[in-house]
N, C-alpha and C. Protein backbone atom coordinates (compact mmCIF):
# COMPACT_ATOMS: atom_id res chain seq x y z
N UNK A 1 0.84 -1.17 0.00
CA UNK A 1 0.00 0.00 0.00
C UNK A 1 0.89 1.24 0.00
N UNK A 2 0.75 2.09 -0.66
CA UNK A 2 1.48 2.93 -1.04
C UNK A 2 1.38 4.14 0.42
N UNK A 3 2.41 4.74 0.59
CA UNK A 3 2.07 6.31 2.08
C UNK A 3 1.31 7.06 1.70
N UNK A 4 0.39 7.58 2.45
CA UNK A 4 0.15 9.01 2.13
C UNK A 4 0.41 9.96 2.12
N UNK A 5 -0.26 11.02 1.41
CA UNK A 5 0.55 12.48 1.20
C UNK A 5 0.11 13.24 2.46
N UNK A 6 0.47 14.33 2.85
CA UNK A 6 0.03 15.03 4.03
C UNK A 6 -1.23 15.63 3.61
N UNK A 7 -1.96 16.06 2.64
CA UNK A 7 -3.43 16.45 2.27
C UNK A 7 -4.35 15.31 2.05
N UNK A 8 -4.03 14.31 1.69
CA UNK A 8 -4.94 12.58 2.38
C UNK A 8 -4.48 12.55 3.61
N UNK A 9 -3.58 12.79 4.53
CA UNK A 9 -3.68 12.57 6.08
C UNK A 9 -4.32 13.13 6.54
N UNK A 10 -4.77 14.54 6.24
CA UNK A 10 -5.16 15.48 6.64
C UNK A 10 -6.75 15.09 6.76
N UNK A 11 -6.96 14.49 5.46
CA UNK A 11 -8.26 14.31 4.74
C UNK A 11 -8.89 13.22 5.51
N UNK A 12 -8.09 12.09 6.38
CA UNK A 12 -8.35 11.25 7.02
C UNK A 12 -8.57 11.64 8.11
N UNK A 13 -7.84 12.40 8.38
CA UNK A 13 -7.94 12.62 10.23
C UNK A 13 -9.33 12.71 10.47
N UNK A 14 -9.99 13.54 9.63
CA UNK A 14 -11.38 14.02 10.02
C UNK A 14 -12.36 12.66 9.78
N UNK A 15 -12.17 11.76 9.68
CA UNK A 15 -12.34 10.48 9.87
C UNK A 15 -12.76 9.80 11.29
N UNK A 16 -11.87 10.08 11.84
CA UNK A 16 -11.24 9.28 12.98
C UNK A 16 -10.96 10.10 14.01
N UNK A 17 -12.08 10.53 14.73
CA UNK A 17 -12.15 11.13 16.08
C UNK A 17 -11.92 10.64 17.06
N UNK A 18 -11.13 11.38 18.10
CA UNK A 18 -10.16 10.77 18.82
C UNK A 18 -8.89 10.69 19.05
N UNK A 19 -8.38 10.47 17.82
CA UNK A 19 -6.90 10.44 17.05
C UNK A 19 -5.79 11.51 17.24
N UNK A 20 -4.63 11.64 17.06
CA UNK A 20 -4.04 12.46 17.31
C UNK A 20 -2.37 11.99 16.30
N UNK A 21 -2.26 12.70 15.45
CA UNK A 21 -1.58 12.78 14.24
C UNK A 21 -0.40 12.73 15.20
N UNK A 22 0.68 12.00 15.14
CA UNK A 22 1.86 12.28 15.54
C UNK A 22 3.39 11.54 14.54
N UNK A 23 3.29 12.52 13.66
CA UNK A 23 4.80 12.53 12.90
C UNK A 23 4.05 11.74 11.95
N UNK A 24 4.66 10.42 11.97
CA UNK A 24 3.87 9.02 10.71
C UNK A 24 3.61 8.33 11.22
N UNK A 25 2.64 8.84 12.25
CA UNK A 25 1.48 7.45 13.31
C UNK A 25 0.88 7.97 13.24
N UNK A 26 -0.87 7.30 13.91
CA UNK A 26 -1.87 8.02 14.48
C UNK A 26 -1.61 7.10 15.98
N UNK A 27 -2.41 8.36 17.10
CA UNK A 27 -2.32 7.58 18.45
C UNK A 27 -3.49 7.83 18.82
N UNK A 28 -3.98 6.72 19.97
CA UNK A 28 -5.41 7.03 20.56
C UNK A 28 -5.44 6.61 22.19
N UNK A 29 -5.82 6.64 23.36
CA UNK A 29 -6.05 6.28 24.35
C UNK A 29 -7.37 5.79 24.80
N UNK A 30 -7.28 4.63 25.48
CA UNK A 30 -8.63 4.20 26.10
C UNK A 30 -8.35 4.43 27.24
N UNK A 31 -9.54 4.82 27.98
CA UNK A 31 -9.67 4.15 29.81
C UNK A 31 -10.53 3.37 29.92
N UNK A 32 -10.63 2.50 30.88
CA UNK A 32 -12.02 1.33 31.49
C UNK A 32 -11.63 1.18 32.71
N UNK A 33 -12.77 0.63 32.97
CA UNK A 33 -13.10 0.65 34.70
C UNK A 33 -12.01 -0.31 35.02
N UNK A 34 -11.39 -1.27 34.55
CA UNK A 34 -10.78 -2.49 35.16
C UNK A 34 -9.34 -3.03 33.94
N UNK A 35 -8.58 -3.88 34.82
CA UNK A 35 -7.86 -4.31 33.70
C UNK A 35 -8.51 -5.31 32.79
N UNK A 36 -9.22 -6.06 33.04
CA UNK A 36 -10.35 -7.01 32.40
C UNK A 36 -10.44 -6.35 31.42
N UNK A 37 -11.12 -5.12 31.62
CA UNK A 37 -12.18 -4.63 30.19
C UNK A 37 -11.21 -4.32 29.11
N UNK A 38 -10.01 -3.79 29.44
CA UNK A 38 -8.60 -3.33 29.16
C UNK A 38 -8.25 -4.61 28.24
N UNK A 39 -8.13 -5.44 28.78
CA UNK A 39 -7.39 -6.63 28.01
C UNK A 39 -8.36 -6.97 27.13
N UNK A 40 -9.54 -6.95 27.24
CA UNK A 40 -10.82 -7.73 26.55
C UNK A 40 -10.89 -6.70 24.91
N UNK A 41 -10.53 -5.54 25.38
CA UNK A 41 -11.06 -4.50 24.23
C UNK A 41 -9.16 -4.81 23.67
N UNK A 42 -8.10 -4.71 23.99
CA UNK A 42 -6.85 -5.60 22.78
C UNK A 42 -7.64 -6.63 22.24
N UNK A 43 -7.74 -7.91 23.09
CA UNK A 43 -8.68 -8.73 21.99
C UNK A 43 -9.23 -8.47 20.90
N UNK A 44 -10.39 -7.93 21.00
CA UNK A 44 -10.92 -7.34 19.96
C UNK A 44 -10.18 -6.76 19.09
N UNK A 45 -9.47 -5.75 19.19
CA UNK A 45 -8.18 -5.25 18.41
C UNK A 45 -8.29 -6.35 17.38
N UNK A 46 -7.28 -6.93 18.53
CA UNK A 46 -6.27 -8.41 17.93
C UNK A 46 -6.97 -8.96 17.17
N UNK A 47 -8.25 -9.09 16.67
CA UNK A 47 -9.05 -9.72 15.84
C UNK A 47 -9.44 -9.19 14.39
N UNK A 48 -9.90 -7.57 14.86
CA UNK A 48 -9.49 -6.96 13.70
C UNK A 48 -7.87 -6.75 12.81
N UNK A 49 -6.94 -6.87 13.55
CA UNK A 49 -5.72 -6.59 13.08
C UNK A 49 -5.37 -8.26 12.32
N UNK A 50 -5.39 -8.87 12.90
CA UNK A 50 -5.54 -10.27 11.95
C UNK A 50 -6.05 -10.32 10.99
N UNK A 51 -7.20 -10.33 10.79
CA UNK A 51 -8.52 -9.89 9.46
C UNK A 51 -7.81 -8.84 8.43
N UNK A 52 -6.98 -8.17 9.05
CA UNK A 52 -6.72 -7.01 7.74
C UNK A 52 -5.32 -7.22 8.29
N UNK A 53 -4.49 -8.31 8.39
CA UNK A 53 -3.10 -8.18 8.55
C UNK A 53 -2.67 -6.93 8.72
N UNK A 54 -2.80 -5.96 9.35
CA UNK A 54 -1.82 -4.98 9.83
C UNK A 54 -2.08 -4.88 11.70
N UNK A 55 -1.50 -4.88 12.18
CA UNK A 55 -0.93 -5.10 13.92
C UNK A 55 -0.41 -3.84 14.19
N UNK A 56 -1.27 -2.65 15.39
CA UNK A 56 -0.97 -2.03 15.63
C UNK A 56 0.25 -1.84 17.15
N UNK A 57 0.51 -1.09 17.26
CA UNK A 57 1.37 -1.06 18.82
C UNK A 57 0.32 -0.93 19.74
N UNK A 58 0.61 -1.78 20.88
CA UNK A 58 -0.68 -1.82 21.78
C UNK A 58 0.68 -1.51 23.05
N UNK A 59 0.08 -0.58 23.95
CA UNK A 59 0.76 -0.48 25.74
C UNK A 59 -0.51 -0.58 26.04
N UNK A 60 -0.10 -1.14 27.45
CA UNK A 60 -1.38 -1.90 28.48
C UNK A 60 -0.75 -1.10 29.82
N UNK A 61 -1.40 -0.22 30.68
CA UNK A 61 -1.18 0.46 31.89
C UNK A 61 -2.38 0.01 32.99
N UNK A 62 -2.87 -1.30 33.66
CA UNK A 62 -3.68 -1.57 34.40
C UNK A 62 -4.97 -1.07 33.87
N UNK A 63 -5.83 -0.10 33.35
CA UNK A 63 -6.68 -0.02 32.70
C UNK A 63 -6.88 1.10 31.41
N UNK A 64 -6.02 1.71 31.28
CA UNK A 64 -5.29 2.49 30.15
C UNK A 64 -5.20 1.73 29.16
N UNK A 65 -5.63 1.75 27.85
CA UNK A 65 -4.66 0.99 26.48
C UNK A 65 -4.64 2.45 25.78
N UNK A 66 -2.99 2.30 25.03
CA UNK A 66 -2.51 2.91 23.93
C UNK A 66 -2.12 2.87 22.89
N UNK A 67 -2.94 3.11 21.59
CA UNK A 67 -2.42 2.66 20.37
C UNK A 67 -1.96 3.13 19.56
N UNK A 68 -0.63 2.85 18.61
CA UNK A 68 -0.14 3.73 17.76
C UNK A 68 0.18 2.86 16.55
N UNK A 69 -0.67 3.63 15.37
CA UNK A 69 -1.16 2.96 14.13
C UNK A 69 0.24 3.60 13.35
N UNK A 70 0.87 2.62 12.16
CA UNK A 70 1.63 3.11 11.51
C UNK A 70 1.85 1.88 10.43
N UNK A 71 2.26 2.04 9.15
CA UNK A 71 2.70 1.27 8.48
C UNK A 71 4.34 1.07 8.37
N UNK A 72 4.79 0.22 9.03
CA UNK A 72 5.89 -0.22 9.01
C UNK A 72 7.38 -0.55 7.86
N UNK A 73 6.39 -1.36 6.98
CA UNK A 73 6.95 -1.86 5.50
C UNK A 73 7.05 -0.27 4.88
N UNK A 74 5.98 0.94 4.89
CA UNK A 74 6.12 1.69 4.04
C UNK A 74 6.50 2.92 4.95
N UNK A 75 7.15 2.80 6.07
CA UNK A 75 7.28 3.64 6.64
C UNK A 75 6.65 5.21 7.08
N UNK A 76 5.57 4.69 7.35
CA UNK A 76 4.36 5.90 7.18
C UNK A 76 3.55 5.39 7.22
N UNK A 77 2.69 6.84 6.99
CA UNK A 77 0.68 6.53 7.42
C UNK A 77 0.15 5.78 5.66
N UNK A 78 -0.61 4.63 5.90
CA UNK A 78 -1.31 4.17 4.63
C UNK A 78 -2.79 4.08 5.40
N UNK A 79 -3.67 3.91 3.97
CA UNK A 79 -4.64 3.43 3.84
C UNK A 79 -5.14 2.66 5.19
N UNK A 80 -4.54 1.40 5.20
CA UNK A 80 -4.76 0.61 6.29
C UNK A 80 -4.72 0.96 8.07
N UNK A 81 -3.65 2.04 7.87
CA UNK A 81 -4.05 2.89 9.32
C UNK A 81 -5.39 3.24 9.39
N UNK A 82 -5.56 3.98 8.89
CA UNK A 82 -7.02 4.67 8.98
C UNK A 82 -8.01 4.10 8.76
N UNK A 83 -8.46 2.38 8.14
CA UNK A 83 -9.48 1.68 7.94
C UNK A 83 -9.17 0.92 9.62
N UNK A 84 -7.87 0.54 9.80
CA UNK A 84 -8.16 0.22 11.24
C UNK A 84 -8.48 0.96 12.48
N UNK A 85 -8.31 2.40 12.36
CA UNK A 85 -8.27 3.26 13.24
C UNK A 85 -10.34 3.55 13.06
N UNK A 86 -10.75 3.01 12.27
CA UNK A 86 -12.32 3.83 12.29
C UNK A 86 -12.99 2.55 12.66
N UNK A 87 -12.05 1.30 12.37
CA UNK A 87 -12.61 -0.10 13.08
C UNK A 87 -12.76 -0.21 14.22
N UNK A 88 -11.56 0.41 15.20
CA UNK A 88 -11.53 0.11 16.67
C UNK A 88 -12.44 1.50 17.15
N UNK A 89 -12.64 2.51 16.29
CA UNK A 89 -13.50 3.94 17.14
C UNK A 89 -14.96 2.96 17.20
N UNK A 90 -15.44 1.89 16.20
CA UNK A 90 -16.65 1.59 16.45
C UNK A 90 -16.85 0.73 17.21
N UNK A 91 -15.18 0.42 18.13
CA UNK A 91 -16.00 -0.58 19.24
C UNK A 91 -16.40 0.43 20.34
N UNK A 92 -15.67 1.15 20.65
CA UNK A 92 -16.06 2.35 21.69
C UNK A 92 -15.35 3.41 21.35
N UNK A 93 -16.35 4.48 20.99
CA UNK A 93 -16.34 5.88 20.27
C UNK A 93 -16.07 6.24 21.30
N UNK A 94 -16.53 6.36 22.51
CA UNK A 94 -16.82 7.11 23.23
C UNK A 94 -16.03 6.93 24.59
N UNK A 95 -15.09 5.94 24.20
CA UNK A 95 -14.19 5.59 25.83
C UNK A 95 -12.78 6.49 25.60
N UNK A 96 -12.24 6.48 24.41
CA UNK A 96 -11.04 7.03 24.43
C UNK A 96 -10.98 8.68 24.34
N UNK A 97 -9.82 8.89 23.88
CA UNK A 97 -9.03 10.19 24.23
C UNK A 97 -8.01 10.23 23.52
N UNK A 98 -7.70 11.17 22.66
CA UNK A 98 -6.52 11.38 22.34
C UNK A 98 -4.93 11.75 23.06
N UNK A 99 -4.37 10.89 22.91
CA UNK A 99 -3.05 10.76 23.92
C UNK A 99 -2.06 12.09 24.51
């Protein structure tokens, strides 16, 4: 998948509320009540990131998760950031925070 230009990043961001553009990642923060819910919502991740082979960076802080989307192989933001980044806003829109 080819990088994007900074006017398709741009064009994405407004996509993906929450998010927070940093260099050639996007980052996002969750909170939940428990580490349970914490680990349960990576799962989920982990399920979508399988399905569309791309694996984001996950940190785990007792009920904190932090994710930072990037394409690796192309060194930069692609396509696939941002189809995974609007996958995980629809498990909970409304828990995270931008980092």
């Amino acid at each position: 998948m080819a990088k994007l230009s900074k006017e398709q990043i741009a064009f994405n961001m407004s996509k993906i509320p929450g998010w927070r553009l940093n260099e050639d990642r996007i980052e996002r923060s969750f909170e939940f009540e428990g580490f349970r819910q914490a680990l349960s919502f990576i799962n989920q991740i982990a399920e979508y990131a399988d399905q569309m082979n791309h694996h984001p960076d996950f940190t785990l802080r007792f009920n904190r998760v932090m994710l930072t989307l990037t394409t690796h192989d192309d060194r930069g933001l692609t396509g696939k950031d941002f189809a995974l980044a609007q996958r995980i806003n629809k498990l909970l829109p409304s828990k995270g925070k931008a980092v």
